[in-house]
C-alpha atoms as a PDB file:
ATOM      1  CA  UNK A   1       0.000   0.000   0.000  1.00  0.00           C
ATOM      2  CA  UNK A   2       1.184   3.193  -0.602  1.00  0.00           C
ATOM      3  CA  UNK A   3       2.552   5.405   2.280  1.00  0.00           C
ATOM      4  CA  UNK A   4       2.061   9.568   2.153  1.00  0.00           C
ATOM      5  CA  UNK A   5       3.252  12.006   4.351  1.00  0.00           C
ATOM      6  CA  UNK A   6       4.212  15.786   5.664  1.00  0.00           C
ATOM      7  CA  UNK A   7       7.224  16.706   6.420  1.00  0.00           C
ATOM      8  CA  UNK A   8       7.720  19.683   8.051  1.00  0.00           C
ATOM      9  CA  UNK A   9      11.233  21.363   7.602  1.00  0.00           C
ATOM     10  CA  UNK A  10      12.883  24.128   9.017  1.00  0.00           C
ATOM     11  CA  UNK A  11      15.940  25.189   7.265  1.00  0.00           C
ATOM     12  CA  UNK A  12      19.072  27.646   8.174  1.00  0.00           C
ATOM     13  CA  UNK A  13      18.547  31.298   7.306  1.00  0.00           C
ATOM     14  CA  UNK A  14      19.582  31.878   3.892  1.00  0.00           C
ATOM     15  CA  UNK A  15      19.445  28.373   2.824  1.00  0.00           C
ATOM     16  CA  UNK A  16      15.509  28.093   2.480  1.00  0.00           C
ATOM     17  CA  UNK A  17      15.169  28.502  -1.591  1.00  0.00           C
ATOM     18  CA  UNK A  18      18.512  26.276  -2.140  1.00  0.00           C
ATOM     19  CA  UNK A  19      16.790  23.455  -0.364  1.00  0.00           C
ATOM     20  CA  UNK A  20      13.556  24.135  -2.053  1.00  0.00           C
ATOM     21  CA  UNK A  21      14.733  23.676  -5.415  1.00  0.00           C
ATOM     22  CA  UNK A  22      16.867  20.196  -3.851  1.00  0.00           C
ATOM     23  CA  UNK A  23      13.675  19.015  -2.883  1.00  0.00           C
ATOM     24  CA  UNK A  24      11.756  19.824  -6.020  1.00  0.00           C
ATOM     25  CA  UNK A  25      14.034  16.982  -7.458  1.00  0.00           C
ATOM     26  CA  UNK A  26      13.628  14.236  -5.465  1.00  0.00           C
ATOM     27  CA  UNK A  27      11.733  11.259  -6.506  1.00  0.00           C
ATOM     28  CA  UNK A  28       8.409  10.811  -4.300  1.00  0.00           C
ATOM     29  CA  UNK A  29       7.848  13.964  -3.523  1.00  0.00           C
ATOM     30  CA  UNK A  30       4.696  14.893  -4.779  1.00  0.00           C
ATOM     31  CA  UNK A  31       4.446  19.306  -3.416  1.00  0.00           C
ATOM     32  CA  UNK A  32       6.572  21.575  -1.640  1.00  0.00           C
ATOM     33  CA  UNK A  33       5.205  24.938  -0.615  1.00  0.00           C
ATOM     34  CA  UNK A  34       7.055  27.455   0.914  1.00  0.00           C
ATOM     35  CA  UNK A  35       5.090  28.371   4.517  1.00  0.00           C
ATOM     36  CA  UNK A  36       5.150  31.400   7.580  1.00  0.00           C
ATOM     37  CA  UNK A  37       5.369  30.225  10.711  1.00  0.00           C
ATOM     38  CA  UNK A  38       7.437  28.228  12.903  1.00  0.00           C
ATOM     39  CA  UNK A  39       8.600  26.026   9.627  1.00  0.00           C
ATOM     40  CA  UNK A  40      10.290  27.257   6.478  1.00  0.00           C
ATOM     41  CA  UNK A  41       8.670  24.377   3.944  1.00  0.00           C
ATOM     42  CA  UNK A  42       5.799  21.785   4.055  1.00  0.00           C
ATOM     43  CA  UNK A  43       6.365  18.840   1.630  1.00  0.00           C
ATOM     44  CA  UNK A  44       4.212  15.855   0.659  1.00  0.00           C
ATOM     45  CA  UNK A  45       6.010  12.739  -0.326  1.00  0.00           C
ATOM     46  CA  UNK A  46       5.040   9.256  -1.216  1.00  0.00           C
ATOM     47  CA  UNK A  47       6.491   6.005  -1.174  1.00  0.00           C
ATOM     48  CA  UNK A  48       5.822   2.548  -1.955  1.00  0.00           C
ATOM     49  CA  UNK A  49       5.986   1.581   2.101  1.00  0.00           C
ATOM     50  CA  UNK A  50       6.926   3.403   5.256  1.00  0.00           C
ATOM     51  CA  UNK A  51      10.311   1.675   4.839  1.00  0.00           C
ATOM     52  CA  UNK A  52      10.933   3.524   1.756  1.00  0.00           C
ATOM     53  CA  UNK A  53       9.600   6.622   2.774  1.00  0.00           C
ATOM     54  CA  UNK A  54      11.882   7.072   5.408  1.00  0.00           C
ATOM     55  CA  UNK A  55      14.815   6.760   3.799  1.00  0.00           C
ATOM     56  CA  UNK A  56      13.798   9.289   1.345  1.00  0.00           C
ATOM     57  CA  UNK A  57      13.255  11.622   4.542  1.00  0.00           C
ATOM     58  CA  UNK A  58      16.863  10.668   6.157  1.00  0.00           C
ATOM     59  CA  UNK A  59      18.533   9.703   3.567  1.00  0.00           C
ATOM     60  CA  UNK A  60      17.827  13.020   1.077  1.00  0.00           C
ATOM     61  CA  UNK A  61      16.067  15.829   2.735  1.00  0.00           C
ATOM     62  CA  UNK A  62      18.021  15.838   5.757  1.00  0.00           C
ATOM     63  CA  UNK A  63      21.199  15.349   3.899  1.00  0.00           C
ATOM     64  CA  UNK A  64      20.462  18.681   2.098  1.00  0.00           C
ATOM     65  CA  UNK A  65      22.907  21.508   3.458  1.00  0.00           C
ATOM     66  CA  UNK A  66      21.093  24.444   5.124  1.00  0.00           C
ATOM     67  CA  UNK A  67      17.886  21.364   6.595  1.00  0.00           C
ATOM     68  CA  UNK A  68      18.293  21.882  10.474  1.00  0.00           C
ATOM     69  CA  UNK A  69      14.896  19.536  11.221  1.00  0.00           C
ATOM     70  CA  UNK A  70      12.632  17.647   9.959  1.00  0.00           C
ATOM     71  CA  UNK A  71       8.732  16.470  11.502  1.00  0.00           C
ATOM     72  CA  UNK A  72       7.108  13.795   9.620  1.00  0.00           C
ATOM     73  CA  UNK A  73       3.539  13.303   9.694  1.00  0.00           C
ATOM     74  CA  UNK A  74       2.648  10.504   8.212  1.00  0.00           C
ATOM     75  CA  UNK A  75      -1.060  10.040   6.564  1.00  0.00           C
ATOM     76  CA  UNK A  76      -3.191   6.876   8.062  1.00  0.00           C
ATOM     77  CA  UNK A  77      -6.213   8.169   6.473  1.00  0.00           C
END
């Protein structure tokens, strides 16, 4: 079954628009909006299972330089 998520992401000062364009390139990620508030972007991403999924989360987005932290909300509904 296919997994979906939110990932919240803050992201060093200065760094936000490099890491939104990173992001925009990685396979499973279906958005990325820029947001205010206490997070700089809100992604959805999907993967095949929750295995996969997560290593898209650690494995890419918080490899990106300028990503400080990452939430993950993942979608059971």
């Amino acid at each position: 079954m296919l997994s979906k998520a939110y990932v919240l992401l803050e992201a060093q000062a200065g760094k936000t628009d490099d890491a939104l364009l990173r992001i925009r390139q990685i396979n499973g990620v279906r958005d990325v909006s820029l947001v205010t508030g206490p997070y700089d972007l809100i992604l959805h991403i999907e993967a095949e299972d929750l295995k996969i999924l997560g290593r898209i989360v650690n494995e890419q987005i918080q490899a990106i330089p300028g990503v400080t932290k990452t939430i993950t909300c993942v979608i059971i509904g």
